[in-house]
Protein backbone atom coordinates (compact mmCIF):
# COMPACT_ATOMS: atom_id res chain seq x y z
CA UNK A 1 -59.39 -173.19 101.02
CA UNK A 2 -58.58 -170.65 103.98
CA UNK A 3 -56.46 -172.00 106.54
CA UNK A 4 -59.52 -170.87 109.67
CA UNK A 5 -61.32 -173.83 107.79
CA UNK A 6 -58.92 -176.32 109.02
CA UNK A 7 -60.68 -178.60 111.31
CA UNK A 8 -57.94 -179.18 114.12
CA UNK A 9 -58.09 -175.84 115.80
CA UNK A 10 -55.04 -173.17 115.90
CA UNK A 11 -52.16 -175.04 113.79
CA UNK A 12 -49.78 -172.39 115.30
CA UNK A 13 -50.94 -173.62 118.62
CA UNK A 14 -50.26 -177.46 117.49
CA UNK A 15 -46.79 -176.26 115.96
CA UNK A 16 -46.08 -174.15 119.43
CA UNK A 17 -46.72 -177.31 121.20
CA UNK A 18 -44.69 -179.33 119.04
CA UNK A 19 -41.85 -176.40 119.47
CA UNK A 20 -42.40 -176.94 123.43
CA UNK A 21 -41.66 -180.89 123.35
CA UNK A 22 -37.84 -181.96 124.12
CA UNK A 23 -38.41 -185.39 122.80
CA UNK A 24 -40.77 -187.36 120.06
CA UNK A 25 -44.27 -188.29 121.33
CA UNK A 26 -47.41 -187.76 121.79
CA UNK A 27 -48.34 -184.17 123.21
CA UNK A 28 -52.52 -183.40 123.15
CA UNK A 29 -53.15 -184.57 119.49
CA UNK A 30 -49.78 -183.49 117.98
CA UNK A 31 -47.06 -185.79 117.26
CA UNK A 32 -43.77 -183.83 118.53
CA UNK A 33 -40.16 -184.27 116.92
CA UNK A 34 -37.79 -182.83 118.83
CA UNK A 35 -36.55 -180.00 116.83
CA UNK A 36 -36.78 -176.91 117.34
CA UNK A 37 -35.19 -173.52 116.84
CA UNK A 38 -35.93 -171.79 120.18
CA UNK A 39 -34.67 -172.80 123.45
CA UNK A 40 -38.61 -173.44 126.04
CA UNK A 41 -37.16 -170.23 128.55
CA UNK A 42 -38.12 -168.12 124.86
CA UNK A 43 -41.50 -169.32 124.80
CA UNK A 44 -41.54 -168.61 128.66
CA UNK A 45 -40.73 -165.00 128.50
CA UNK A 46 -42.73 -164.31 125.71
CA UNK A 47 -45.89 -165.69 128.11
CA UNK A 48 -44.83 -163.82 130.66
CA UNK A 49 -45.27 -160.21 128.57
CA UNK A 50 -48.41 -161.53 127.87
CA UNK A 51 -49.78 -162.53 130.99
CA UNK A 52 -51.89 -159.57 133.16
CA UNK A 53 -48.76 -159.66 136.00
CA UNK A 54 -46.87 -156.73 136.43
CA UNK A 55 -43.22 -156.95 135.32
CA UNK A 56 -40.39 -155.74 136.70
CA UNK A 57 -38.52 -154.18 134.41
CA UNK A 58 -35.89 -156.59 132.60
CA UNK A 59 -33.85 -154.77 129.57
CA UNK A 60 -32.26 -158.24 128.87
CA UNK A 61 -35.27 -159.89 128.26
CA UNK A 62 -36.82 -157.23 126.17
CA UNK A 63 -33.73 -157.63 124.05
CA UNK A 64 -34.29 -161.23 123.74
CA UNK A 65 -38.24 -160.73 123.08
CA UNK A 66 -37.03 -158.28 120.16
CA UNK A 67 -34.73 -160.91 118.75
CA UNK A 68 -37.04 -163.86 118.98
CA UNK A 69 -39.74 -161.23 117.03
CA UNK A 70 -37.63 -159.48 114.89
CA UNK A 71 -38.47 -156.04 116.41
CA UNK A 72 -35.49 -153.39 116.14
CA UNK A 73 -35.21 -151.95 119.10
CA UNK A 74 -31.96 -152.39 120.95
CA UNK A 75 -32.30 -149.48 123.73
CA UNK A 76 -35.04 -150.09 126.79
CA UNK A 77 -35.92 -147.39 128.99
CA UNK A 78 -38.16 -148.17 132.02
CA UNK A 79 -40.76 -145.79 131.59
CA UNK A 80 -41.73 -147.24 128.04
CA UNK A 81 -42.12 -150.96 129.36
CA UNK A 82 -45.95 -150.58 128.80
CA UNK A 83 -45.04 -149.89 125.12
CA UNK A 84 -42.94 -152.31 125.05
CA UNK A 85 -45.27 -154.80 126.14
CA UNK A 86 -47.93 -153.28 123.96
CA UNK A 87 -45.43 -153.82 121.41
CA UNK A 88 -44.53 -157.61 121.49
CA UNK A 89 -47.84 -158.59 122.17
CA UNK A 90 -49.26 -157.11 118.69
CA UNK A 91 -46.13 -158.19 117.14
CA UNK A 92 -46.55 -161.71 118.78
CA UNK A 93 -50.17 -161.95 117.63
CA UNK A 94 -50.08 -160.62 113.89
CA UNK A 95 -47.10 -163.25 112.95
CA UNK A 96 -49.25 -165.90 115.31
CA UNK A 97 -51.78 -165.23 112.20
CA UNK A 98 -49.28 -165.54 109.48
CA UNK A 99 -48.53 -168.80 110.60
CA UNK A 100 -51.80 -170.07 111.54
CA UNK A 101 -52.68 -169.21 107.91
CA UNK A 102 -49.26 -170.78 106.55
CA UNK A 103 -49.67 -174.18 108.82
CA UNK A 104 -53.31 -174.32 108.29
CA UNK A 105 -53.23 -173.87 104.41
CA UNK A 106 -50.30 -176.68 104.52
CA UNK A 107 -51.82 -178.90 106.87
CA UNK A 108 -54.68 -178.82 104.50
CA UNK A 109 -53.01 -179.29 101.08
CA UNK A 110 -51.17 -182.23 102.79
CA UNK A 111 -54.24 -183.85 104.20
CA UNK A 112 -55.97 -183.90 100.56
CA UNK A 113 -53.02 -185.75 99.70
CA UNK A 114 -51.53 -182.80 97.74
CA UNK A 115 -47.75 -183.27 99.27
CA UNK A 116 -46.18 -180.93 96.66
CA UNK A 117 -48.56 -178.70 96.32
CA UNK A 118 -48.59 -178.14 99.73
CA UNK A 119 -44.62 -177.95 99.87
CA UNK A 120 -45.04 -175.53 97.32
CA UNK A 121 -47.36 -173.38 98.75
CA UNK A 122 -44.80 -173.02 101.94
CA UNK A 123 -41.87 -172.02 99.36
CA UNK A 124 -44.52 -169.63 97.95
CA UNK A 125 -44.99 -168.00 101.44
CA UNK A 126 -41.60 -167.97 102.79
CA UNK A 127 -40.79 -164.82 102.84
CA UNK A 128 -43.53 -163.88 104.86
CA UNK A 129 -41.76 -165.68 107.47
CA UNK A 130 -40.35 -162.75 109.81
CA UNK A 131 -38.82 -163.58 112.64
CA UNK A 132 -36.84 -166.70 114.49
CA UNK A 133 -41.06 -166.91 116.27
CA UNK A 134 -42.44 -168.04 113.00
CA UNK A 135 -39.31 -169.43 111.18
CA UNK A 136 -39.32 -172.32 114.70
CA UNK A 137 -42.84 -172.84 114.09
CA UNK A 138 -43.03 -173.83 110.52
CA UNK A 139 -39.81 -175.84 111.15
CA UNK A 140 -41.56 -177.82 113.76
CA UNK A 141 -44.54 -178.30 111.56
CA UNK A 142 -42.05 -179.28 108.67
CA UNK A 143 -40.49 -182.29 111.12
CA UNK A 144 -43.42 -183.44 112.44
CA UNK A 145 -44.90 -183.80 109.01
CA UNK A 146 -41.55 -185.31 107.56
């Protein structure tokens, strides 16, 4: 069963959510545990390069955007910020997919009452786990569900 069929809505958005919380409760419909791999001011910068402001150029927060992504670039020149930008937000939204897929396929197995198989189908997909992003996202989807 594909992970879109899941009847919750965006399970990256639940797990972002989750990612967001700094303590256990209730957050929308997700219950939060309060682990997480990303500090919130990662989340924040990575909605600001989405937004439709214009930025100021920041080479210190491109560097962290690239980190928290896993892009490898390590030198920022002003005039390429658009590309940048461009950039993180395709970046942002392809491994957004991965892990909506991921969750979602999970969150399903799990709900059926299939605990190891739906373990197993997250050691199956690990390695398409790229970046500190999607590695935070599973692991608060992982906590929550523990």
């Amino acid at each position: 069963m594909a992970a879109d069929h899941y009847e919750a809505g965006n399970v990256a958005e639940i797990a972002l959510i989750c990612a967001l919380s700094t303590g256990t409760g209730h957050s929308g419909t997700a219950h939060c545990e309060s682990i997480a791999v990303l500090d919130p001011s990662h989340y924040d910068l990575l909605v600001k390069y989405d937004s439709t402001e214009n930025l100021d150029f920041d080479a210190g927060e491109l560097a962290t955007i690239c980190k928290i992504l896993n892009l490898n670039i390590t030198t920022f020149t002003e005039t390429r910020l658009a590309d940048y930008r461009r950039l993180i937000l395709e970046s942002a939204r392809e491994q957004s997919k991965i892990m909506t897929e991921i969750t979602g396929e999970y969150l399903i197995r799990l709900n059926q009452g299939k605990d190891l198989e739906a373990v197993s189908y997250v050691v199956e997909n690990i390695a398409r786990i790229s970046s500190p992003y999607m590695l935070n996202i599973l692991v608060s989807l992982l906590a929550h569900k523990a």
